[in-house]
C-alpha atoms as a PDB file:
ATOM      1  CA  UNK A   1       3.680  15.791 -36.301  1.00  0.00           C
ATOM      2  CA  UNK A   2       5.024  11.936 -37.793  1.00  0.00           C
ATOM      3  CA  UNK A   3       4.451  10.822 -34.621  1.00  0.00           C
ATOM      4  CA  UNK A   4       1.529  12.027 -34.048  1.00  0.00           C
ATOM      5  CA  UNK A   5       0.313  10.991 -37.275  1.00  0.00           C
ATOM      6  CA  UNK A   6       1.661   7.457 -36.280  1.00  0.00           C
ATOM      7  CA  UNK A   7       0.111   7.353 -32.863  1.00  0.00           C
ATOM      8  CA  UNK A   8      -3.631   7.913 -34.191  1.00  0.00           C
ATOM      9  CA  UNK A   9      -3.014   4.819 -36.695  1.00  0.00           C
ATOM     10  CA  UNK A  10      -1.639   2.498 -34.236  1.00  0.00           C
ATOM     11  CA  UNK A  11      -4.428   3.852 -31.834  1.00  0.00           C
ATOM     12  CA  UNK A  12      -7.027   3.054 -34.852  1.00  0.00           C
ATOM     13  CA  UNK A  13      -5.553  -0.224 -36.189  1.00  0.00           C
ATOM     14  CA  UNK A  14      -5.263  -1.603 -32.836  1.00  0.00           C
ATOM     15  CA  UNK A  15      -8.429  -0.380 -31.518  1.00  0.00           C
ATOM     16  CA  UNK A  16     -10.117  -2.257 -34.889  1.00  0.00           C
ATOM     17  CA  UNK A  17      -8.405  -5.720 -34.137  1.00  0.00           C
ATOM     18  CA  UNK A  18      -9.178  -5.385 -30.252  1.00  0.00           C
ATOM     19  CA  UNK A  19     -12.843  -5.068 -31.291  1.00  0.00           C
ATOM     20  CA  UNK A  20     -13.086  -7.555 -33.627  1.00  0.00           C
ATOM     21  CA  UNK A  21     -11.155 -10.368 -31.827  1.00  0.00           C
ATOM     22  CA  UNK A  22     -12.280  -9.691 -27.919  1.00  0.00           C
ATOM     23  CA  UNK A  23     -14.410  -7.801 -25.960  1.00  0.00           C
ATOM     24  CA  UNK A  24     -12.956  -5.427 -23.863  1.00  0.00           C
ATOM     25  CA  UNK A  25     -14.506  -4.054 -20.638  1.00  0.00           C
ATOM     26  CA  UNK A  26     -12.682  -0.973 -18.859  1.00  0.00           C
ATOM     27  CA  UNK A  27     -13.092   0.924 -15.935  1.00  0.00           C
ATOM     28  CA  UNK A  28     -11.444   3.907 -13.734  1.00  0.00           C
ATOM     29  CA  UNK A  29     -10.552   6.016 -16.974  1.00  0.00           C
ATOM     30  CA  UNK A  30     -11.637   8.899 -15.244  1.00  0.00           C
ATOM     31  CA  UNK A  31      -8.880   8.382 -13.256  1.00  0.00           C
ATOM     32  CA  UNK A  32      -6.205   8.986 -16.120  1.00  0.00           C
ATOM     33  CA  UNK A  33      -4.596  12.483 -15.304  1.00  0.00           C
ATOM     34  CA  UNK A  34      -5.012  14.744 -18.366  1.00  0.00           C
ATOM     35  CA  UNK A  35      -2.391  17.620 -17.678  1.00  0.00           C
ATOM     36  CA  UNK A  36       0.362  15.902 -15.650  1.00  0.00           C
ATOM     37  CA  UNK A  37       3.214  13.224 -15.926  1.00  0.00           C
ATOM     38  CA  UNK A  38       2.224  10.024 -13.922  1.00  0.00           C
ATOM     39  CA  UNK A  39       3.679   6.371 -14.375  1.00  0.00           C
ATOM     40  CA  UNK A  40       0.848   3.244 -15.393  1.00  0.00           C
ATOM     41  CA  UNK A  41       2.257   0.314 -13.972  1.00  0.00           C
ATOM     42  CA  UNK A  42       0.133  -2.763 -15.195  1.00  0.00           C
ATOM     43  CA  UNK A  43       0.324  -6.009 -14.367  1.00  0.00           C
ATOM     44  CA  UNK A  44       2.292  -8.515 -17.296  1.00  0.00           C
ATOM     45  CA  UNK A  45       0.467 -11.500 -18.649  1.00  0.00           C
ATOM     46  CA  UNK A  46       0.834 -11.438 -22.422  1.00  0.00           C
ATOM     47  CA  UNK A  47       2.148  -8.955 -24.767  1.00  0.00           C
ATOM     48  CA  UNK A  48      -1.377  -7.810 -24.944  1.00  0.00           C
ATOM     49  CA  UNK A  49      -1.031  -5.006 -22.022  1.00  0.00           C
ATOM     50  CA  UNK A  50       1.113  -2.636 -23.900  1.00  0.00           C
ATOM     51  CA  UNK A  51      -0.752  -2.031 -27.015  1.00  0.00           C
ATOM     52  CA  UNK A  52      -4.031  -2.274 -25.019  1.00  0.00           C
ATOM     53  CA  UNK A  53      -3.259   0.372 -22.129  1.00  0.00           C
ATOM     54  CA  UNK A  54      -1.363   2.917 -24.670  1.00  0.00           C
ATOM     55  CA  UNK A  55      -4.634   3.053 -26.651  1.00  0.00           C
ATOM     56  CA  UNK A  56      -6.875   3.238 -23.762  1.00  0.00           C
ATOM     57  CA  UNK A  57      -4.473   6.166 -22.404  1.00  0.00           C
ATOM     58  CA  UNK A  58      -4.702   7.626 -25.316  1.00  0.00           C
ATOM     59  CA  UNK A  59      -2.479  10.846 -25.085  1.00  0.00           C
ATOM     60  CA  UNK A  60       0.471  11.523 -27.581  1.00  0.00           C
ATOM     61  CA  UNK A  61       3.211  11.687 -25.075  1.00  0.00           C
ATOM     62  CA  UNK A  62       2.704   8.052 -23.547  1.00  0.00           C
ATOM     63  CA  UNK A  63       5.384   5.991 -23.621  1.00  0.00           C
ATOM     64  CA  UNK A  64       6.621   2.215 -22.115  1.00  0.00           C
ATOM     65  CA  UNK A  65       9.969   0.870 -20.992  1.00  0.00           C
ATOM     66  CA  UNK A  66      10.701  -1.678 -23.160  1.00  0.00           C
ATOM     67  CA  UNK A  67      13.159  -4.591 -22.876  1.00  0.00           C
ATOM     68  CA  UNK A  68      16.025  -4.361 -24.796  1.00  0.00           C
ATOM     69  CA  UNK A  69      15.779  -8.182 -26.243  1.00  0.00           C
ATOM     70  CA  UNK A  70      12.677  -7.193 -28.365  1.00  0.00           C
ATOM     71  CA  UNK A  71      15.423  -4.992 -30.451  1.00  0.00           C
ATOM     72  CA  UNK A  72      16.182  -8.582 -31.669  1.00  0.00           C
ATOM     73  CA  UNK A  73      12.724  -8.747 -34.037  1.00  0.00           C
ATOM     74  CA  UNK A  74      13.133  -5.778 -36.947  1.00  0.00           C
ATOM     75  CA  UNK A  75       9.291  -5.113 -36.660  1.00  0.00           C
ATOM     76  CA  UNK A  76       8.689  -4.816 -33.162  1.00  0.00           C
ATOM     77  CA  UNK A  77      11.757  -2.545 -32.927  1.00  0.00           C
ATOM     78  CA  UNK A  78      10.717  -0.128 -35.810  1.00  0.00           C
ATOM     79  CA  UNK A  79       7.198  -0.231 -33.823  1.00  0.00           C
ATOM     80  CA  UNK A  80       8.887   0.824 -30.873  1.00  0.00           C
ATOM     81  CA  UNK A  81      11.087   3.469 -31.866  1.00  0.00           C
ATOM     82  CA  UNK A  82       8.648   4.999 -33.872  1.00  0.00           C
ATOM     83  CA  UNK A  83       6.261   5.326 -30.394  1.00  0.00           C
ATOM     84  CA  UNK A  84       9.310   6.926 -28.731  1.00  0.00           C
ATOM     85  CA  UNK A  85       9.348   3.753 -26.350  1.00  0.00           C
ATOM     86  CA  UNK A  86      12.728   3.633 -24.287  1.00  0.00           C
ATOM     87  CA  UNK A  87      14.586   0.449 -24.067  1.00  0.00           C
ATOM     88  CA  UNK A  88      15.610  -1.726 -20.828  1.00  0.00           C
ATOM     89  CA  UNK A  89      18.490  -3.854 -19.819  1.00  0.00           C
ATOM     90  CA  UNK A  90      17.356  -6.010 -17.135  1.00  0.00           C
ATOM     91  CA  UNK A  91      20.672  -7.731 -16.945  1.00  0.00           C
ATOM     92  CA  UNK A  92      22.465  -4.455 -15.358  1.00  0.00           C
ATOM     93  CA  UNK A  93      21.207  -0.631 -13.681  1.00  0.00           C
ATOM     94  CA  UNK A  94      20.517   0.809 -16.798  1.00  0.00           C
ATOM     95  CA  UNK A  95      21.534   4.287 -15.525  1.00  0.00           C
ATOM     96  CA  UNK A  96      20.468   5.693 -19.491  1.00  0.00           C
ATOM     97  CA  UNK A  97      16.931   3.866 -19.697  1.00  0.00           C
ATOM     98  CA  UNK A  98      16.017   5.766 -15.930  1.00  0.00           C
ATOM     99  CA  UNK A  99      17.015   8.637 -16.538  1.00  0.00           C
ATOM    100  CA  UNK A 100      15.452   8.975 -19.751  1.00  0.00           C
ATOM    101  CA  UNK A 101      12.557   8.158 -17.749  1.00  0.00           C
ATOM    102  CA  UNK A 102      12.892  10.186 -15.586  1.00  0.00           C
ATOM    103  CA  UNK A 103      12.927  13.015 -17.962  1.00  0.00           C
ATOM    104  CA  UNK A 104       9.853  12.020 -19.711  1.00  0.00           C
ATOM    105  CA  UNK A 105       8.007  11.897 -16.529  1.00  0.00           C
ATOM    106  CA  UNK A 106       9.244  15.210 -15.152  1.00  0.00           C
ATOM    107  CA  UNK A 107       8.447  16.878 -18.539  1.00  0.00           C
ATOM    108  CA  UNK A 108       4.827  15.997 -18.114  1.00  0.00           C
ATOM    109  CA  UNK A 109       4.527  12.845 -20.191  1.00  0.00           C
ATOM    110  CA  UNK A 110       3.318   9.143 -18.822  1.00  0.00           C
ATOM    111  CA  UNK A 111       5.166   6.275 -18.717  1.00  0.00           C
ATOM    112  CA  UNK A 112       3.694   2.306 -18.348  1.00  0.00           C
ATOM    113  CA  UNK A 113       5.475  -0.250 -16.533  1.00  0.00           C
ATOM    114  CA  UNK A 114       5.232  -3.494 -15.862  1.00  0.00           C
ATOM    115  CA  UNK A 115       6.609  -3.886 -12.193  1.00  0.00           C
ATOM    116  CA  UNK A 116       7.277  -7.568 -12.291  1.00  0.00           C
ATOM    117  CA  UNK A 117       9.626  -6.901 -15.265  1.00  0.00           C
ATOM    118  CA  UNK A 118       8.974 -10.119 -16.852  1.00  0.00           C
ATOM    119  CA  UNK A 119       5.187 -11.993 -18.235  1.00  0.00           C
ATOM    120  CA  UNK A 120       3.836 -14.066 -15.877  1.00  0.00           C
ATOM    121  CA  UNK A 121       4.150 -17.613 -16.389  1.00  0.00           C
ATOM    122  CA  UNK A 122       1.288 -18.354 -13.762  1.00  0.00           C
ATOM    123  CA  UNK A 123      -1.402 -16.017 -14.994  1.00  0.00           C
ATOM    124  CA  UNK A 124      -1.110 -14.451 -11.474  1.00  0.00           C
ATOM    125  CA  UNK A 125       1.087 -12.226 -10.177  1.00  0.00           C
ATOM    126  CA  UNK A 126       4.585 -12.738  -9.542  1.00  0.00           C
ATOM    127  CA  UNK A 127       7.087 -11.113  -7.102  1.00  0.00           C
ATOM    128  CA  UNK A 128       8.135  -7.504  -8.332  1.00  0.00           C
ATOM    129  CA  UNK A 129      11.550  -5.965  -8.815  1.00  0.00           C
ATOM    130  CA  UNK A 130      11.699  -2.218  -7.116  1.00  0.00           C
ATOM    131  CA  UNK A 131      12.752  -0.659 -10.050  1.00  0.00           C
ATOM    132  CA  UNK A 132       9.473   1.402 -10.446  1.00  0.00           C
ATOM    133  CA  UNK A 133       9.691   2.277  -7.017  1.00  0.00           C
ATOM    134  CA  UNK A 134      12.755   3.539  -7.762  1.00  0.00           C
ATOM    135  CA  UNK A 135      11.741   5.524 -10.396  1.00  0.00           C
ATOM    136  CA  UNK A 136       8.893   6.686  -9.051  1.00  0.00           C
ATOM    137  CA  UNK A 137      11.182   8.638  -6.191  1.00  0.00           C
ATOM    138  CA  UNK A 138      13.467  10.118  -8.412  1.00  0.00           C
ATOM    139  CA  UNK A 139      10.631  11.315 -11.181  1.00  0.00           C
ATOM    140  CA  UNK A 140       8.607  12.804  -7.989  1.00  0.00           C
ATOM    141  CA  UNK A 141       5.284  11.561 -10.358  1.00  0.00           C
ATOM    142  CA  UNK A 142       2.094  10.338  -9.263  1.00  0.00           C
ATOM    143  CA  UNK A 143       0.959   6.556  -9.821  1.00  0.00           C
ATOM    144  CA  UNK A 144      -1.810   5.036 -11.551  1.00  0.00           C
ATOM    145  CA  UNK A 145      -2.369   1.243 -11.022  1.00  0.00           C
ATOM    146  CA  UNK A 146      -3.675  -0.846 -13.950  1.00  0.00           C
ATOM    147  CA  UNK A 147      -5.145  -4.378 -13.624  1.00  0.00           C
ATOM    148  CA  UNK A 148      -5.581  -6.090 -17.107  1.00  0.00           C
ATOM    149  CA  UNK A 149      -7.399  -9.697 -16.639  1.00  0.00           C
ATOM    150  CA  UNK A 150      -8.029 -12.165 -19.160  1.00  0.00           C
ATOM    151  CA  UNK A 151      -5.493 -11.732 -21.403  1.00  0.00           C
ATOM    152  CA  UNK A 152      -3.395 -15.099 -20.170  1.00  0.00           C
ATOM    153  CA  UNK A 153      -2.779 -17.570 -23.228  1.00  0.00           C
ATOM    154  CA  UNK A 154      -5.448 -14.900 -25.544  1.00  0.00           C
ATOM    155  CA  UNK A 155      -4.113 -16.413 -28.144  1.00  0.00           C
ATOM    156  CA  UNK A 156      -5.021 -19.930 -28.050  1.00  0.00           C
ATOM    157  CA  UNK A 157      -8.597 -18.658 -27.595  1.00  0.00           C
ATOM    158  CA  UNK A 158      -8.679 -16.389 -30.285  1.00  0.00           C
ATOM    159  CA  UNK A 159      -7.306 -18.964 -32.847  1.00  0.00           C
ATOM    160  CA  UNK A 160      -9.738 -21.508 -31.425  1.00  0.00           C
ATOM    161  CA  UNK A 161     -12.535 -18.481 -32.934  1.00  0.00           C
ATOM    162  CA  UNK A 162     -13.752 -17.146 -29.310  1.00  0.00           C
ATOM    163  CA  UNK A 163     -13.620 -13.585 -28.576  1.00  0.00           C
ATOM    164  CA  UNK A 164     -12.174 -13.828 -25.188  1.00  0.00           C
ATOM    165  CA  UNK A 165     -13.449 -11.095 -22.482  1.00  0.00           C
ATOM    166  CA  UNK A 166     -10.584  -8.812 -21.605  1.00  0.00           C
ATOM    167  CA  UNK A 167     -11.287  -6.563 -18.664  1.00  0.00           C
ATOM    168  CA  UNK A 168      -9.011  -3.302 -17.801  1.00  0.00           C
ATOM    169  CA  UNK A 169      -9.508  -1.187 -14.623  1.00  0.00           C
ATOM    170  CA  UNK A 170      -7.618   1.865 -13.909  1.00  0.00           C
ATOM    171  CA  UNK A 171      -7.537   2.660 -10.444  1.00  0.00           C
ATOM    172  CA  UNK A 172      -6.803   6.340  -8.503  1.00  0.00           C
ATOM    173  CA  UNK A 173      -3.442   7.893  -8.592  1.00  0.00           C
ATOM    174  CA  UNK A 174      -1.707   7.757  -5.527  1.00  0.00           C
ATOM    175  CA  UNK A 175       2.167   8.387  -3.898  1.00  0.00           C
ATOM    176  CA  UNK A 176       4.672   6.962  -2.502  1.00  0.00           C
ATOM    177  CA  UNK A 177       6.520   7.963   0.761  1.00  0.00           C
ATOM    178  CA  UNK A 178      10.108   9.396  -0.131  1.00  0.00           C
ATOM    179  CA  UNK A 179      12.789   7.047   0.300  1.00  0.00           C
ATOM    180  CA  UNK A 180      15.196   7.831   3.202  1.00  0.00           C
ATOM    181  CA  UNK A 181      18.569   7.095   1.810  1.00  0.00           C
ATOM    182  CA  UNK A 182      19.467   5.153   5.384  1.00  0.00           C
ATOM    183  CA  UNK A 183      16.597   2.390   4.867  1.00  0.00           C
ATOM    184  CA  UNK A 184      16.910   2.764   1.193  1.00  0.00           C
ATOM    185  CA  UNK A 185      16.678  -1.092   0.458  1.00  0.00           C
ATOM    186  CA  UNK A 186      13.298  -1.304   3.035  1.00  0.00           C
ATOM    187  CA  UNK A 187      11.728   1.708   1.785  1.00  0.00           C
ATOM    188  CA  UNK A 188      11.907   0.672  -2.169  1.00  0.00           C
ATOM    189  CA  UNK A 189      10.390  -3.152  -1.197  1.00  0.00           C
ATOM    190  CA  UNK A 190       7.886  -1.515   1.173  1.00  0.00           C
ATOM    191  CA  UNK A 191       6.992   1.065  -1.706  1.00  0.00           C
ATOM    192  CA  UNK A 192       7.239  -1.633  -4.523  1.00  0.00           C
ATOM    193  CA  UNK A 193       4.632  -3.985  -1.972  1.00  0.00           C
ATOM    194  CA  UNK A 194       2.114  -0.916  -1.817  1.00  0.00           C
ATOM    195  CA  UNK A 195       2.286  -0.700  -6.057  1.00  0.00           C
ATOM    196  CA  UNK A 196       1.649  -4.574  -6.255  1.00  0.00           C
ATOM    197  CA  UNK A 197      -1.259  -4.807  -3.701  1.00  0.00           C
ATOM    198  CA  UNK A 198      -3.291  -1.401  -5.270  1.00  0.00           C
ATOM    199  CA  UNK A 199      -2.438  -3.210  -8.676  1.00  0.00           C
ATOM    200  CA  UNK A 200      -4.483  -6.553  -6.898  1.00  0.00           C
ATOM    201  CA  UNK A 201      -6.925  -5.181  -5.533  1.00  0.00           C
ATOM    202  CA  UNK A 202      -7.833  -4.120  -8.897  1.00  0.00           C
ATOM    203  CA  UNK A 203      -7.674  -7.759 -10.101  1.00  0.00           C
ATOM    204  CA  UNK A 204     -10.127 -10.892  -9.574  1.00  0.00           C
ATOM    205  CA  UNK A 205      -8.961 -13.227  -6.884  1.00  0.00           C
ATOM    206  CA  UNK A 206      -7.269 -15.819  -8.614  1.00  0.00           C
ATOM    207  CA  UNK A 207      -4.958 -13.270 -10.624  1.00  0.00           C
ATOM    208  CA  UNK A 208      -3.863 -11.922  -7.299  1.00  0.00           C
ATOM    209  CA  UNK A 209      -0.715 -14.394  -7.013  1.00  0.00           C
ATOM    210  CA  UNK A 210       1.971 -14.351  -4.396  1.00  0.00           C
ATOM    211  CA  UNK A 211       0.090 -10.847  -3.546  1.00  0.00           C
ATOM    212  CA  UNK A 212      -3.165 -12.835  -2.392  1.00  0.00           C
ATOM    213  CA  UNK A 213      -2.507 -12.726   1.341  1.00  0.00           C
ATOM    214  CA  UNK A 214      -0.187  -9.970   1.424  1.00  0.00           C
ATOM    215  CA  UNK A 215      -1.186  -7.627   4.938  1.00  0.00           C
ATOM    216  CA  UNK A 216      -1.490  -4.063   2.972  1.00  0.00           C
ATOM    217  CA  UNK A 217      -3.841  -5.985   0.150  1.00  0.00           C
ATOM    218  CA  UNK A 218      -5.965  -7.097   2.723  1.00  0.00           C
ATOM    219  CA  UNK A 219      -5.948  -3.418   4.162  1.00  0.00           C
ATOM    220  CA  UNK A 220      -7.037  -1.745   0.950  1.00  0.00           C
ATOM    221  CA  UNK A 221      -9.735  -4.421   0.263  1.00  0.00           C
ATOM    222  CA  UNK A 222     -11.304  -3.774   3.786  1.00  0.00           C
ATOM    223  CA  UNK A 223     -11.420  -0.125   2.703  1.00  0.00           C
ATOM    224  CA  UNK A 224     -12.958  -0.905  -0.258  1.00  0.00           C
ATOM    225  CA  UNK A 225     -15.934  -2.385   1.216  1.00  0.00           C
ATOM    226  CA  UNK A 226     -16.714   1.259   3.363  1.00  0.00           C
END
């Protein structure tokens, strides 16, 4: 009940200060599964994403991998905790952080990723790590691919008083091919490729990165345009 309690006034609070400092534009929520465990993965370009997409989601058992350096700032890891997020060590396999995870997927709840595992410096995308493939094939979970644009350096614009336009598109679930423990290391890149190009083809050109002229992004956009 506490956390549900808590959830509704983050939801609220944040939803206040997103309204009053930006203009947010979102699409594909009729995408978002209602009754099943799936994972968000979103692109990373400001600390923005994860306050943003958990209110947009907007069910009580979303969660986030977190990395474990935020513990550092007493706020931001009461925040967390209290939001049942579940904190990452990117320096090592963090055999505790995926299987907790895992669990929370295969119990029915959703989980948001960043795939990258880092912000982007570029305000584009940057190569991913395969650690949400990974997960992805152990958890058995659909995905849903979330594009979040104009949130790069958001905070220079807000303090210089303009309500930057953020815009947010959810796009369909879909899965992955199982990985075949003999091609492990090709299946998890090919399967990590396929999560970054659905996430650009939900993004404008320019935010499309080292993705831009990948061969499966230019395969989904030609379906697109059927």
């Amino acid at each position: 009940m506490a956390h549900r309690i808590f959830h509704i006034i983050f939801c609220l609070v944040f939803r206040i200060l997103f309204c009053l400092l930006s203009r947010v534009q979102v699409t594909g929520k009729e995408h978002l599964p209602q009754d099943q465990g799936y994972i968000a993965a979103s692109n990373h370009l400001s600390v923005i994403e994860v306050p943003l997409t958990y209110c947009l989601i907007n069910r009580y058992d979303v969660t986030w991998l977190v990395a474990k350096k935020h513990r550092k700032n007493a706020f931001f890891r009461w925040l967390i905790e209290l939001l049942d997020g579940i904190w990452l060590s990117r320096d090592e396999i963090d055999t505790r952080a995926i299987r907790a995870a895992r669990d929370h997927l295969q119990s029915g709840g959703v989980l948001g990723i960043a795939p990258e595992g880092t912000r982007s410096q570029t305000g584009a995308l940057i190569e991913a790590k395969t650690g949400v493939a990974f997960l992805a094939d152990r958890a058995k979970v659909p995905i849903i691919p979330v594009a979040v644009s104009g949130t790069w350096q958001i905070t220079s614009e807000i303090l210089s008083l303009k309500r930057p336009v953020i815009v947010v598109n959810f796009g369909r679930p879909f899965t992955l091919p199982p990985v075949d423990r003999h091609t492990r290391d090709q299946d998890l890149q090919k399967n990590t490729d396929e999560i970054m190009c659905q996430i650009a083809a939900l993004l404008p050109p320019e935010n499309r990165g080292v993705y831009a002229d990948h061969p499966r992004l230019k395969e989904i956009l030609a379906a697109q345009d059927f």
